[in-house]
C-alpha atoms as a PDB file:
ATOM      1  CA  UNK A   1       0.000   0.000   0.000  1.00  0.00           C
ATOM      2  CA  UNK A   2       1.576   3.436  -1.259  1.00  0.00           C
ATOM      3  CA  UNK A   3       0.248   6.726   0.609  1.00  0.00           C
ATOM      4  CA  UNK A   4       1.041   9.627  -1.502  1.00  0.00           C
ATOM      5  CA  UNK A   5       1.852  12.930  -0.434  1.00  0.00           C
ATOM      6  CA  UNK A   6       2.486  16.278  -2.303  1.00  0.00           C
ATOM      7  CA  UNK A   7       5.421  16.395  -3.986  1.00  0.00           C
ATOM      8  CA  UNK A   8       6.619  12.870  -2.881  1.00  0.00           C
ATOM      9  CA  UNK A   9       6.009   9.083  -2.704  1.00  0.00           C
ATOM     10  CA  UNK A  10       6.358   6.794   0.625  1.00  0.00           C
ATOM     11  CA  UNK A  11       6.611   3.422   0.889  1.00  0.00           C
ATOM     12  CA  UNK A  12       4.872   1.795   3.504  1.00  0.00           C
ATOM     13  CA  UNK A  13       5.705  -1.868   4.953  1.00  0.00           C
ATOM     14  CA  UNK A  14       3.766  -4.844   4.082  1.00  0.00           C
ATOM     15  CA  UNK A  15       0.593  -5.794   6.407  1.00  0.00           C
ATOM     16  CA  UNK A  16       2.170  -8.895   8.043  1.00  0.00           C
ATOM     17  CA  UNK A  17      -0.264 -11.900   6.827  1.00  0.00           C
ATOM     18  CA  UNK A  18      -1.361 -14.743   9.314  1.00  0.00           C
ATOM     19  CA  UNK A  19      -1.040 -18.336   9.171  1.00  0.00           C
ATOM     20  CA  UNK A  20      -5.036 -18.597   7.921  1.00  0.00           C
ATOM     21  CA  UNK A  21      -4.538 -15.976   4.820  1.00  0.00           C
ATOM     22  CA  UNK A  22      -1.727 -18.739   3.447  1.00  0.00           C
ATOM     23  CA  UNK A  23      -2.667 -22.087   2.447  1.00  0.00           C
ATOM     24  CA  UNK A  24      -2.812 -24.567   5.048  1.00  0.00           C
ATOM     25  CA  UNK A  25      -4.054 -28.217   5.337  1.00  0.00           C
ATOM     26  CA  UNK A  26      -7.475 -29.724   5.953  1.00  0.00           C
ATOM     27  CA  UNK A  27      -5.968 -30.564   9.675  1.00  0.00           C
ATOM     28  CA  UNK A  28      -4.044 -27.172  10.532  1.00  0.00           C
ATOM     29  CA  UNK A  29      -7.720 -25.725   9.468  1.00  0.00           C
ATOM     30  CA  UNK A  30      -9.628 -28.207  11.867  1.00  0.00           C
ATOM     31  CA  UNK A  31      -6.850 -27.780  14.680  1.00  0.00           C
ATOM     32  CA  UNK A  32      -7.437 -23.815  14.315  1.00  0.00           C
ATOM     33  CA  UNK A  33     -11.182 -24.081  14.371  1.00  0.00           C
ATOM     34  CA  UNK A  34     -10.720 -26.112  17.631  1.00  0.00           C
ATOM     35  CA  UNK A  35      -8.150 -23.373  19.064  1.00  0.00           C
ATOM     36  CA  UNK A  36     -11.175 -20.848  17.902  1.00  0.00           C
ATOM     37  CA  UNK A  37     -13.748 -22.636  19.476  1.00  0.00           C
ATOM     38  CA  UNK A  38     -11.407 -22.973  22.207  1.00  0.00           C
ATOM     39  CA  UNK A  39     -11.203 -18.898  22.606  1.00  0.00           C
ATOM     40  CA  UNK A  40     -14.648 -18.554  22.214  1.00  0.00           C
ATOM     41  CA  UNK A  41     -16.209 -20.437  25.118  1.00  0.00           C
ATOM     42  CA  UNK A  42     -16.286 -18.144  27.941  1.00  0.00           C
ATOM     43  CA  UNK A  43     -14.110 -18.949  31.035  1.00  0.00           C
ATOM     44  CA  UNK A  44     -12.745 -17.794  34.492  1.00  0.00           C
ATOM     45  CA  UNK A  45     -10.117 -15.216  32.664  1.00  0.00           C
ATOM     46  CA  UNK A  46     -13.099 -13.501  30.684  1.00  0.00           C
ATOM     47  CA  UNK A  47     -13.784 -10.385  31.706  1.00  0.00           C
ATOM     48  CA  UNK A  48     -16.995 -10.101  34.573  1.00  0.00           C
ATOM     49  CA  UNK A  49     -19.028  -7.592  32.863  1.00  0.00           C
ATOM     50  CA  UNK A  50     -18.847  -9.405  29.562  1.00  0.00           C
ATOM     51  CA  UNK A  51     -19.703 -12.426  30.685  1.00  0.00           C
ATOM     52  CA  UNK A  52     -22.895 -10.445  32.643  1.00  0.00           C
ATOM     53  CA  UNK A  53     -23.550  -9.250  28.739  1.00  0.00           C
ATOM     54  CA  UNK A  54     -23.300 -12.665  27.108  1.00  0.00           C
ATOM     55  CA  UNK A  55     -25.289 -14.164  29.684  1.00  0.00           C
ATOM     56  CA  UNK A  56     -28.315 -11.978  28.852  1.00  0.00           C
ATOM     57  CA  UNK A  57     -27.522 -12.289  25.336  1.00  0.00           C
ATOM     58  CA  UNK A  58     -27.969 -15.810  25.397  1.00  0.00           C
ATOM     59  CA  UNK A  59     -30.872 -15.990  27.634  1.00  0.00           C
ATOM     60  CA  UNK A  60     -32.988 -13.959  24.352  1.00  0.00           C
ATOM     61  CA  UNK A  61     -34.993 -17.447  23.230  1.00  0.00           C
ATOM     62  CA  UNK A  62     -35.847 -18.305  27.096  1.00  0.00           C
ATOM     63  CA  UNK A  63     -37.126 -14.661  27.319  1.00  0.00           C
ATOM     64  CA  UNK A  64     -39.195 -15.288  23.992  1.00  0.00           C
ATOM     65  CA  UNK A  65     -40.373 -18.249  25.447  1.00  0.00           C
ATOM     66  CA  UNK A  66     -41.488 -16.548  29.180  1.00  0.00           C
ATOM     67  CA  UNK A  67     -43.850 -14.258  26.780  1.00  0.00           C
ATOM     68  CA  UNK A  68     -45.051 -16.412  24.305  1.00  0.00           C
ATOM     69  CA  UNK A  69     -43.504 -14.420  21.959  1.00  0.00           C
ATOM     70  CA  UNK A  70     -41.911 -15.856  18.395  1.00  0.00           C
ATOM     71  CA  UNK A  71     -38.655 -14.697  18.894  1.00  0.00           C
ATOM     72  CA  UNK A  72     -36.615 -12.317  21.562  1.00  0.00           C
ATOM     73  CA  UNK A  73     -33.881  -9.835  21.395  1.00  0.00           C
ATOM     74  CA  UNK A  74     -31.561  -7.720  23.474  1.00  0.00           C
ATOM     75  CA  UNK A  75     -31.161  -4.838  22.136  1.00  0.00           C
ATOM     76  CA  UNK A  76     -28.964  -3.636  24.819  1.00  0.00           C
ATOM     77  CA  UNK A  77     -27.279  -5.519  27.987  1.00  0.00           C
ATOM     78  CA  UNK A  78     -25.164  -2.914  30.003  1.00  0.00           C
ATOM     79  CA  UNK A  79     -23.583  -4.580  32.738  1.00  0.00           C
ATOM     80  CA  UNK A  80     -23.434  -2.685  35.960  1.00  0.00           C
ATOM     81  CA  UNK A  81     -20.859  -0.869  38.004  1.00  0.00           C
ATOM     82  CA  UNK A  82     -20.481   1.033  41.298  1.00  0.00           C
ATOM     83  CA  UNK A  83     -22.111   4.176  39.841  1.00  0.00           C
ATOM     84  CA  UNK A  84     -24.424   2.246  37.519  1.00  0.00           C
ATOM     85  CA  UNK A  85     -27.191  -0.115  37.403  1.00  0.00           C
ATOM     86  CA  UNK A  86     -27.599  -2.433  34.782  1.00  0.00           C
ATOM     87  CA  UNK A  87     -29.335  -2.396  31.782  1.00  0.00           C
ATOM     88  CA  UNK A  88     -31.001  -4.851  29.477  1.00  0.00           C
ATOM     89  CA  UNK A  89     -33.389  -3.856  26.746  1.00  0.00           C
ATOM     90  CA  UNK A  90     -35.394  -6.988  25.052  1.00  0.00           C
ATOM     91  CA  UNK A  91     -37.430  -6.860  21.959  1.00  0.00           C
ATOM     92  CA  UNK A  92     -40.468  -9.385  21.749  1.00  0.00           C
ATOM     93  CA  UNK A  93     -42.182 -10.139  18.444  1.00  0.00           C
ATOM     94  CA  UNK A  94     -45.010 -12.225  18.368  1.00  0.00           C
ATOM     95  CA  UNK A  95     -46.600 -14.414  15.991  1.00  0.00           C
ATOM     96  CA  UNK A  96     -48.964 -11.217  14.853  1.00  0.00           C
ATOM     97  CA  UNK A  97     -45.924  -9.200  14.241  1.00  0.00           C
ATOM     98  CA  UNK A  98     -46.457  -7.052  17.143  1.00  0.00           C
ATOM     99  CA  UNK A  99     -42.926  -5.830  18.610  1.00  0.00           C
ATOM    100  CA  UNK A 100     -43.143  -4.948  22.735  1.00  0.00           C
ATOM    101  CA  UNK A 101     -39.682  -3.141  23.800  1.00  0.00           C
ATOM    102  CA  UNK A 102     -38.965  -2.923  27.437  1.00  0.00           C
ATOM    103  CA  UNK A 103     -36.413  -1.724  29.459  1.00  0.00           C
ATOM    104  CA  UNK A 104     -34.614  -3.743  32.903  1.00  0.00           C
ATOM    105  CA  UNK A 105     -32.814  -1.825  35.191  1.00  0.00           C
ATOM    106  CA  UNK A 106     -31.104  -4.082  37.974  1.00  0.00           C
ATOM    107  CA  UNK A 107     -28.941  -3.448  41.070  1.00  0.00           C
ATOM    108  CA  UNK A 108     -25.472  -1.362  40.358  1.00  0.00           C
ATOM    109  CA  UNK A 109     -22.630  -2.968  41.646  1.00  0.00           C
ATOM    110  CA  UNK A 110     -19.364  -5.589  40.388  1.00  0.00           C
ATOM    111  CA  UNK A 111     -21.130  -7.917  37.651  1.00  0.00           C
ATOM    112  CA  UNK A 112     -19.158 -10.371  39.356  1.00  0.00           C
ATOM    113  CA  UNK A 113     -21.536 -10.100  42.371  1.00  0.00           C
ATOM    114  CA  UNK A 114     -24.121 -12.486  43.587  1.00  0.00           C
ATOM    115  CA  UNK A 115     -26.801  -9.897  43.133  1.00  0.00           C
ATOM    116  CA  UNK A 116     -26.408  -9.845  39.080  1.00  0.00           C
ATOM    117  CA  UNK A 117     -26.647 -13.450  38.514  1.00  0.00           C
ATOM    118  CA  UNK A 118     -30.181 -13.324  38.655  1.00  0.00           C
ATOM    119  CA  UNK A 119     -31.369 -10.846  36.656  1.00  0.00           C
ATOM    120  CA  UNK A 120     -31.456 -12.985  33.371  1.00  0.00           C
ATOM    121  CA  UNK A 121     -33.815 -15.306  35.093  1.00  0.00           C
ATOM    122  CA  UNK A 122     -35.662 -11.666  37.014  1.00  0.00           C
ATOM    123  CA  UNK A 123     -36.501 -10.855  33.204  1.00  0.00           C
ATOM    124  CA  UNK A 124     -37.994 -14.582  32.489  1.00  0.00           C
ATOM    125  CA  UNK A 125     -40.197 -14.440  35.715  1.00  0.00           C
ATOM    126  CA  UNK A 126     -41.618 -10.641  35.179  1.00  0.00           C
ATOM    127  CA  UNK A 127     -42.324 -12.204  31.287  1.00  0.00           C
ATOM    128  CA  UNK A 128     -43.722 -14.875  32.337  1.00  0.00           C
ATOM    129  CA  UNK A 129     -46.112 -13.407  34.767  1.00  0.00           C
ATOM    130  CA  UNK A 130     -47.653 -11.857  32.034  1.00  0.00           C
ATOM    131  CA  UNK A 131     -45.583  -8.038  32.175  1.00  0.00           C
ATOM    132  CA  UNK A 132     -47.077  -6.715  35.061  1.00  0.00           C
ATOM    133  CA  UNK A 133     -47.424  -3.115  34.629  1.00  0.00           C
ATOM    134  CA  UNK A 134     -47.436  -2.016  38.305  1.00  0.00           C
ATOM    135  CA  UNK A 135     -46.222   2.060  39.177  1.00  0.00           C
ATOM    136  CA  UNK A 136     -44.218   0.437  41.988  1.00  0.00           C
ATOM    137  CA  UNK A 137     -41.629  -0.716  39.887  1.00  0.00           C
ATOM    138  CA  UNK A 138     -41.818   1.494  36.932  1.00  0.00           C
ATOM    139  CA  UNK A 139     -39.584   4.195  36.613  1.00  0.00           C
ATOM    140  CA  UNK A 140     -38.794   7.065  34.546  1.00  0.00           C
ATOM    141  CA  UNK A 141     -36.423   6.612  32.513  1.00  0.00           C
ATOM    142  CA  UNK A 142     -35.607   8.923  29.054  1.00  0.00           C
ATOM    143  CA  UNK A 143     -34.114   6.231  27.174  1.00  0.00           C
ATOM    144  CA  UNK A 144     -36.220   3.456  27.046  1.00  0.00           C
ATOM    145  CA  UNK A 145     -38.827   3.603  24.693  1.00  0.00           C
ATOM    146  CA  UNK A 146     -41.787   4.648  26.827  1.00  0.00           C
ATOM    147  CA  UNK A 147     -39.945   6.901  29.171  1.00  0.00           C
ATOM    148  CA  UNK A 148     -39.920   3.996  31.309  1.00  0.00           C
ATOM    149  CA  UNK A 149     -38.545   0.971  33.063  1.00  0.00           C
ATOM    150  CA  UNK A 150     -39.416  -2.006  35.364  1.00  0.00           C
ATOM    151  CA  UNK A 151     -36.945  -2.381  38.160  1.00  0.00           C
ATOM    152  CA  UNK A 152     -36.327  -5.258  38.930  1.00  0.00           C
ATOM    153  CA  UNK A 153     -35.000  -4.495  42.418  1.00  0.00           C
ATOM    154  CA  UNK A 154     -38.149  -3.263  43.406  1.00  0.00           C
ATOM    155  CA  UNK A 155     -40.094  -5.786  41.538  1.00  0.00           C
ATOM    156  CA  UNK A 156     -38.622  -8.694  43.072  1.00  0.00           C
ATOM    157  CA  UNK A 157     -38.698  -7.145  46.846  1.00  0.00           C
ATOM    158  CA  UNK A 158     -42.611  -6.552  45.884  1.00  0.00           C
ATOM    159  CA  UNK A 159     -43.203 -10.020  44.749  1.00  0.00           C
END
């Protein structure tokens, strides 16, 4: 790749190529699919909070399922912090093609914590229970679509 310049040409290095861009064999390919697989299934040295993400991410067919719903997804899964709570926005669509967004908030804190491990099956049970809509645990909230959120703190201290 040449980057010109007025008046003058430069020369820049070759992008260094990796072992999967040359040709390999049918068993270095199978041995590096293994190694990806490998990487890709979470363990203890993955980070908390993206493990807290993944973890809701995966839990969008059992939330489809707690609703009745065709199909599930989430649309956003901020994990929490000390100065945050965390976030999850799911998107139902049901069998008459009618979409129903709503917004989670749950505890702030580490996502390593006890407290978060339970707010992927929180967002099953509300679902399930048929998306109560009580003022208790609704709460403003400018950007979910609504201008509000259940919270599932107060939910599940209600319930």
């Amino acid at each position: 790749m040449e980057t010109i310049h007025a008046g003058r040409r430069r020369s820049l290095p070759p992008v260094p190529r990796t072992a999967i861009d040359t040709t390999m064999s049918i068993e270095t390919v199978a041995s590096a699919g293994a190694l990806a697989l490998a990487i890709a299934t979470p363990d203890s040295s993955v980070d908390p909070a993206q493990r807290f993400v993944a973890r809701l991410r995966r839990a969008a067919t059992d939330f489809a399922a707690a609703a009745g719903a065709e199909s599930a997804v989430v649309r956003e899964a901020v994990p929490p912090a000390r100065h945050r709570r965390s976030r999850c926005r799911v998107v139902l669509r049901h069998a008459d093609a009618s979409e129903i967004d709503v917004t989670f908030l749950g505890p702030a804190g580490s996502p390593a914590g006890d407290a978060h491990l339970d707010v992927d099956a929180d967002i099953a049970r509300w679902l399930a229970q048929g998306q109560p809509r009580d003022g208790a645990w609704l709460v403003p909230d400018d950007d979910a679509p609504g201008g509000v959120a259940v919270d599932l703190t107060v939910w599940r201290a209600a319930g």
